[in-house]
N, C-alpha and C. Protein backbone atom coordinates (compact mmCIF):
# COMPACT_ATOMS: atom_id res chain seq x y z
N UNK A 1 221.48 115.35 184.94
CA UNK A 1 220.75 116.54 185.27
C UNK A 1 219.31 116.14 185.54
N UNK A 2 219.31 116.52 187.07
CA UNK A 2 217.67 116.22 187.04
C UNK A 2 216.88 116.99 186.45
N UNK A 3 215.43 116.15 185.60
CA UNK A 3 214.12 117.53 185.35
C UNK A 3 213.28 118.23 186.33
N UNK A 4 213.41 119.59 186.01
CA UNK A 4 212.52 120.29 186.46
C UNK A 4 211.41 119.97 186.17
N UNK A 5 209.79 120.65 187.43
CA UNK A 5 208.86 119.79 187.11
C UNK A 5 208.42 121.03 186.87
N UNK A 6 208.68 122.30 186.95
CA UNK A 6 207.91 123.51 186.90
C UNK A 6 209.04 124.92 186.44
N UNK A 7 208.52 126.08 186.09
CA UNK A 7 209.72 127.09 185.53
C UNK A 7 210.03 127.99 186.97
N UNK A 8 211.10 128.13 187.63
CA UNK A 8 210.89 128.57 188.78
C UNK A 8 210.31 129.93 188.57
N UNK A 9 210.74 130.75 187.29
CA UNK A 9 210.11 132.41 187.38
C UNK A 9 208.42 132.50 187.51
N UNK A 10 207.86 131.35 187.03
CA UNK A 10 206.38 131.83 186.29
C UNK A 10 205.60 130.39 187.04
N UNK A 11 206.40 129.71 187.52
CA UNK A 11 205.49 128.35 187.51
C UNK A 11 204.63 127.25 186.67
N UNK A 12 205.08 127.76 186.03
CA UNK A 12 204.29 126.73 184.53
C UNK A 12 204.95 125.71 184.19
N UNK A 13 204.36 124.33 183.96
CA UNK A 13 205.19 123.61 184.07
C UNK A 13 205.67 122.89 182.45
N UNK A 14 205.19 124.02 181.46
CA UNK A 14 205.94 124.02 179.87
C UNK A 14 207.34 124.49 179.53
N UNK A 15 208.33 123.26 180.33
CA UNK A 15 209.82 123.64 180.10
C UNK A 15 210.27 122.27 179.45
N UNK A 16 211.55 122.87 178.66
CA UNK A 16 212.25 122.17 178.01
C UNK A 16 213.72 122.26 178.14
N UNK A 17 214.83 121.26 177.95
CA UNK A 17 216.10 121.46 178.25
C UNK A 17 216.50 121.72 176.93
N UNK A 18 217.54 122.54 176.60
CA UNK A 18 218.21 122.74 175.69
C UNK A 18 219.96 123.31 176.10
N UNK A 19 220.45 122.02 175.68
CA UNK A 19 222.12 121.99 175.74
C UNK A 19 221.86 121.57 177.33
N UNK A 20 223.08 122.69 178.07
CA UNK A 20 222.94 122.03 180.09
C UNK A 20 222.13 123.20 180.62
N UNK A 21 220.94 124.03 179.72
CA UNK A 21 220.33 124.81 180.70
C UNK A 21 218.47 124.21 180.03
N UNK A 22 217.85 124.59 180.58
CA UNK A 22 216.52 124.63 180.94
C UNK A 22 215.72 126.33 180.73
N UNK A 23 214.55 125.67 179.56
CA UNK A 23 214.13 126.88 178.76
C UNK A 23 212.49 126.71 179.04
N UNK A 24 212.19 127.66 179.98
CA UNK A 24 210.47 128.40 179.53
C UNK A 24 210.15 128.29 178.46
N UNK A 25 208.91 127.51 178.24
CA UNK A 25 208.20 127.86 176.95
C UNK A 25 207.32 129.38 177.39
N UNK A 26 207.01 129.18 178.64
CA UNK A 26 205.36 130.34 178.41
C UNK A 26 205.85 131.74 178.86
N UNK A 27 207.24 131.94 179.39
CA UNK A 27 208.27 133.40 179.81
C UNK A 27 209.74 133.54 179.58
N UNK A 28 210.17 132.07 178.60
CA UNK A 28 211.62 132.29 178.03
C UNK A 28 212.57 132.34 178.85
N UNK A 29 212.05 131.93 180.50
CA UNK A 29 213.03 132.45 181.48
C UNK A 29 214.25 130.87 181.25
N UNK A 30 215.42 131.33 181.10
CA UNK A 30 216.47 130.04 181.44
C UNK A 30 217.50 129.78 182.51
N UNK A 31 218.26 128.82 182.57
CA UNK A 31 218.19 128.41 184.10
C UNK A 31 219.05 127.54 183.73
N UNK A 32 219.92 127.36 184.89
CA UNK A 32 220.70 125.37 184.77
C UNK A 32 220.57 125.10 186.29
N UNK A 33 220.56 124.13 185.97
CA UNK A 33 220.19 123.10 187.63
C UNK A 33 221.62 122.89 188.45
N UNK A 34 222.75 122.88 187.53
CA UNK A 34 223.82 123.14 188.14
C UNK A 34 224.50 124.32 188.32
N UNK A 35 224.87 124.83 189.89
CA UNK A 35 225.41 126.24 189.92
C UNK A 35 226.12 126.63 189.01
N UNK A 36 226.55 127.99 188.78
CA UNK A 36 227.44 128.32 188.14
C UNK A 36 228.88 128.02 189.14
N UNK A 37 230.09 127.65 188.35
CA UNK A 37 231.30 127.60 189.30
C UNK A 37 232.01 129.19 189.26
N UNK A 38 231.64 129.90 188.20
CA UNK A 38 232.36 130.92 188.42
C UNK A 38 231.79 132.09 189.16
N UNK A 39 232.30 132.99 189.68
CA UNK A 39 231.49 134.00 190.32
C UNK A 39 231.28 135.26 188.84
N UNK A 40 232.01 135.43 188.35
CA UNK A 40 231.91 135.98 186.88
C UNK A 40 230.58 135.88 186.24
N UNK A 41 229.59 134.78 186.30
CA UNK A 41 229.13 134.22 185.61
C UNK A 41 227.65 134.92 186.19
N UNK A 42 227.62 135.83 187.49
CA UNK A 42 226.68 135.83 187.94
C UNK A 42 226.09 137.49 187.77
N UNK A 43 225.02 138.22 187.49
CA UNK A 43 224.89 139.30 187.26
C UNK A 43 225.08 140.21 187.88
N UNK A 44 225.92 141.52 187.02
CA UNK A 44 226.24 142.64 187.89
C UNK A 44 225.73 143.34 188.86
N UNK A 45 224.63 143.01 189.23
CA UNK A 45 223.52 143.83 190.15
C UNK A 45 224.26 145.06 191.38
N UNK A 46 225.12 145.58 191.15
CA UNK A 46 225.88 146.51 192.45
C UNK A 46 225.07 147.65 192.99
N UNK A 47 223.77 148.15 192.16
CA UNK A 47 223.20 149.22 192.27
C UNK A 47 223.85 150.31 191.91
N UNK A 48 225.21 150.42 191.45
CA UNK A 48 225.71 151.80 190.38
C UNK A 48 225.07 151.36 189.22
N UNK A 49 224.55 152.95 188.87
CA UNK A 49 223.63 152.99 187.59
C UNK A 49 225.25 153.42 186.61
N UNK A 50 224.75 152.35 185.55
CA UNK A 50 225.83 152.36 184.09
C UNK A 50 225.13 153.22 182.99
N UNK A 51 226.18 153.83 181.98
CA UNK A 51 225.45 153.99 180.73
C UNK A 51 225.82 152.77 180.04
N UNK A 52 225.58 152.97 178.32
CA UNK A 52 225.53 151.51 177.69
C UNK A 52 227.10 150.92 177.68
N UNK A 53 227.84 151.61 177.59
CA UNK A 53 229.41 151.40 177.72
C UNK A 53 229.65 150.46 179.26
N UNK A 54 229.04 150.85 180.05
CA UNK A 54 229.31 150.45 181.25
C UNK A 54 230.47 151.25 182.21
N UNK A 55 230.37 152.35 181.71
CA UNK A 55 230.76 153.87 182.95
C UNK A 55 229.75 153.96 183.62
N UNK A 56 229.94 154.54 185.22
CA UNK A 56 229.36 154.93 185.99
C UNK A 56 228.33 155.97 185.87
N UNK A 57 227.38 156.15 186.39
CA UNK A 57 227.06 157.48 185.99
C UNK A 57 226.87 158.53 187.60
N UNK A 58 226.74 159.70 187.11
CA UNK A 58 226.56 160.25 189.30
C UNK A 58 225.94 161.19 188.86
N UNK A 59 225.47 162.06 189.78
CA UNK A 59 224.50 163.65 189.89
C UNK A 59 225.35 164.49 189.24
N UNK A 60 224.56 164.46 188.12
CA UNK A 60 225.60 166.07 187.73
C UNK A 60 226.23 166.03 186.57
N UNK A 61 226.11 164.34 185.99
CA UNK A 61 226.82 164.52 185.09
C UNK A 61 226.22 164.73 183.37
N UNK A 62 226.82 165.32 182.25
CA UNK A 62 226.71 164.84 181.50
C UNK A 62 226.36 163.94 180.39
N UNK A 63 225.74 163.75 179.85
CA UNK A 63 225.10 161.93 178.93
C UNK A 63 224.47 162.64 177.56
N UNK A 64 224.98 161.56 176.28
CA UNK A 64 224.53 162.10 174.99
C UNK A 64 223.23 160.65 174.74
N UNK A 65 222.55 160.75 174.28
CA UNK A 65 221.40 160.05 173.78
C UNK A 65 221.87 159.20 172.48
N UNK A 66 221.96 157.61 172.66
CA UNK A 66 221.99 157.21 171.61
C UNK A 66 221.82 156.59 170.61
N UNK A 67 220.14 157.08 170.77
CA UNK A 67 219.29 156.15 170.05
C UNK A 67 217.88 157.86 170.31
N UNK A 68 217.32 157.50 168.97
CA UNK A 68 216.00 158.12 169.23
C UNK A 68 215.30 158.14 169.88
N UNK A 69 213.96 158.51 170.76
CA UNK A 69 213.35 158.29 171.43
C UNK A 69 212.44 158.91 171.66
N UNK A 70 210.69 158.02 171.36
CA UNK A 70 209.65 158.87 171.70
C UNK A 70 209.19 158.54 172.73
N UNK A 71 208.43 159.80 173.37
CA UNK A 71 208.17 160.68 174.97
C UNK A 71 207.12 159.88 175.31
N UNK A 72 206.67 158.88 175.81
CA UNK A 72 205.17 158.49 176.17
C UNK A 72 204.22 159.75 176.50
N UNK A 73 202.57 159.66 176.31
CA UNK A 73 201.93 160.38 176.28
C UNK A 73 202.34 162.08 175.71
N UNK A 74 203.20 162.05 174.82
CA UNK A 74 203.82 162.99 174.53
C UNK A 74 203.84 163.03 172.40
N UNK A 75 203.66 163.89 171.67
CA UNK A 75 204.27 163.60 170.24
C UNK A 75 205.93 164.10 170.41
N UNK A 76 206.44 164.94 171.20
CA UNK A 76 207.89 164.69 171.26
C UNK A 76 208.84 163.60 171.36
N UNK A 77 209.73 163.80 169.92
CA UNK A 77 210.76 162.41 170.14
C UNK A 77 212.14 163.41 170.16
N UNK A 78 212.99 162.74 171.42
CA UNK A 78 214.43 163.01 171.63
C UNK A 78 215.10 162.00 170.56
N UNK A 79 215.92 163.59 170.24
CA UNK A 79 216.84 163.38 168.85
C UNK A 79 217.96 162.28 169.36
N UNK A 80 218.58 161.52 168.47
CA UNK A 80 219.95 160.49 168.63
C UNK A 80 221.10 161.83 168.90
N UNK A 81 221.91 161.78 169.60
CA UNK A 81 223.00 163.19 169.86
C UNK A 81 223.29 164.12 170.37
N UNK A 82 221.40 164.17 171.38
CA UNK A 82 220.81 165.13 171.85
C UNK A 82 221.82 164.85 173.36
N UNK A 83 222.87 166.04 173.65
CA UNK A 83 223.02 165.79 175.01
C UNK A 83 222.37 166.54 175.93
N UNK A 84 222.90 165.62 177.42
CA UNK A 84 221.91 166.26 178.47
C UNK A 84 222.37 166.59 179.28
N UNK A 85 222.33 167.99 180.34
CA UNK A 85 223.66 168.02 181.18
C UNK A 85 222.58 167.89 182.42
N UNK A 86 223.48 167.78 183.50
CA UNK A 86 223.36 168.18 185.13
C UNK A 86 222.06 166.93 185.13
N UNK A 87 222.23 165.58 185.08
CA UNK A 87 221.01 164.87 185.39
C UNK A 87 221.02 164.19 186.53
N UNK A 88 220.57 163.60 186.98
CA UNK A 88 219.90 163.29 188.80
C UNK A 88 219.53 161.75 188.67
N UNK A 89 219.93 160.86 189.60
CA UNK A 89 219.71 159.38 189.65
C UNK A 89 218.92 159.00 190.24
N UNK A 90 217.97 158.31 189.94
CA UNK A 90 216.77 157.73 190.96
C UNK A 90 216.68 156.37 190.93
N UNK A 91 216.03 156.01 191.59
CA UNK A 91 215.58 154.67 191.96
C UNK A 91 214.81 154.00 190.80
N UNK A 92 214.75 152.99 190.47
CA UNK A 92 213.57 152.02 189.73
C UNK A 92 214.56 151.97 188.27
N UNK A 93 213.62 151.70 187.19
CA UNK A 93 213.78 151.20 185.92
C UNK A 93 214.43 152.11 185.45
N UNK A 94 213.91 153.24 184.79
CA UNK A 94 214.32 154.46 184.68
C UNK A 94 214.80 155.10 185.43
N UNK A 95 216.42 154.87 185.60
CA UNK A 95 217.22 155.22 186.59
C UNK A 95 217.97 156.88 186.34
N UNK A 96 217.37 157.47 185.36
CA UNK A 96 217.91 159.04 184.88
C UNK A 96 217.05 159.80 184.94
N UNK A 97 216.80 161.01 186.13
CA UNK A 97 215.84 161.87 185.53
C UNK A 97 216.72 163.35 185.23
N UNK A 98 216.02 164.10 184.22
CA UNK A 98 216.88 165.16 183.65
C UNK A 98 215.85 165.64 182.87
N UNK A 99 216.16 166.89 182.45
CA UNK A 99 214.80 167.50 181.75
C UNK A 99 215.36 168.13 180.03
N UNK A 100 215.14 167.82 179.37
CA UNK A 100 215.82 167.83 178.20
C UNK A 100 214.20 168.80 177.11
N UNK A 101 214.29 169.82 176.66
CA UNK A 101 213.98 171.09 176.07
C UNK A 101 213.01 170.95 176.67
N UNK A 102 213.13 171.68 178.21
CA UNK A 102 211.78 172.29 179.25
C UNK A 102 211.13 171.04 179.72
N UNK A 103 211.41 169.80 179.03
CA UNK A 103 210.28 168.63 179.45
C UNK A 103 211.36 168.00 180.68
N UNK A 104 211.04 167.46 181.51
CA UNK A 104 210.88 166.72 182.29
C UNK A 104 211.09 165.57 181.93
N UNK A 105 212.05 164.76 181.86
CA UNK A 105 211.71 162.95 182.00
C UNK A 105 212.51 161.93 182.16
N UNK A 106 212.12 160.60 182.75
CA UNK A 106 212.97 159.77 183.02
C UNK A 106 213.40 158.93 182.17
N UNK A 107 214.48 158.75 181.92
CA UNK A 107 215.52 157.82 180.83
C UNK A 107 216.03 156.51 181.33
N UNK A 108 215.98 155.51 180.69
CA UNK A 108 216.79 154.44 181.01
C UNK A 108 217.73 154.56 180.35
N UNK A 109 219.12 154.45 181.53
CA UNK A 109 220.48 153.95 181.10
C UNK A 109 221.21 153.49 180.07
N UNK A 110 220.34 152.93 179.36
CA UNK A 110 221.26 152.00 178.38
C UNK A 110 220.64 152.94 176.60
N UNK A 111 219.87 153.88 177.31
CA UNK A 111 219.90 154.86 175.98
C UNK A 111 221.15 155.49 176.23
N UNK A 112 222.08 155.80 176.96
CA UNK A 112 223.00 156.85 176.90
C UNK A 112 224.07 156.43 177.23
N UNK A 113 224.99 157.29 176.85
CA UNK A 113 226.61 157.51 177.03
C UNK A 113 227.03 158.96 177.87
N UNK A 114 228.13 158.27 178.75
CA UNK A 114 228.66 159.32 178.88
C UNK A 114 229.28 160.09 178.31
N UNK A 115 229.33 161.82 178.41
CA UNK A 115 229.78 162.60 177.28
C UNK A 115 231.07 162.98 177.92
């Protein structure tokens, strides 16, 4: 295995090998120099938004909260159980928007389940 001279995510060139992959010291990013052989092996990226189970999610549906959660710029925290109906998919990080008691806000995926 040849050494890397630099981390490809960050460019820094404080890396170390550990086992057959290659570890960032200064962004943790890891890596192996040899492809993967399996296609399995490579991340789901399809652009269907999942909940944490890994169901689909679509407009309209359903989702229970499952984990607590406080509101940025907000003292409201969404309860663990709290479901949410009729929510709407968007683009970016926070791929759920839905408005849960009068508020407005966007959720990431992997707080919720489908109900």
């Amino acid at each position: 295995m040849d050494e890397p001279s630099t981390c490809p995510r960050c460019a820094q060139p404080n890396v170390y090998p550990d086992g057959e992959r290659w570890v960032c010291a200064d962004c943790a990013h890891e890596w192996s120099l040899v492809a993967d052989a399996t296609p399995e092996a490579a991340p789901a990226d399809d652009g269907v938004v999942r909940d944490v189970n890994g169901v689909p999610l679509a407009n309209g549906d359903a989702v229970v909260l499952i984990k607590s959660l406080k509101v940025k710029g907000s003292s409201v925290t969404l309860k663990q159980g709290t479901k949410i109906t009729n929510i709407r998919l968007a683009d970016g990080d926070h791929a759920v928007d839905c408005k849960v008691d009068n508020l407005s806000v966007m959720l990431k995926a992997e707080f919720l389940r489908k109900a």
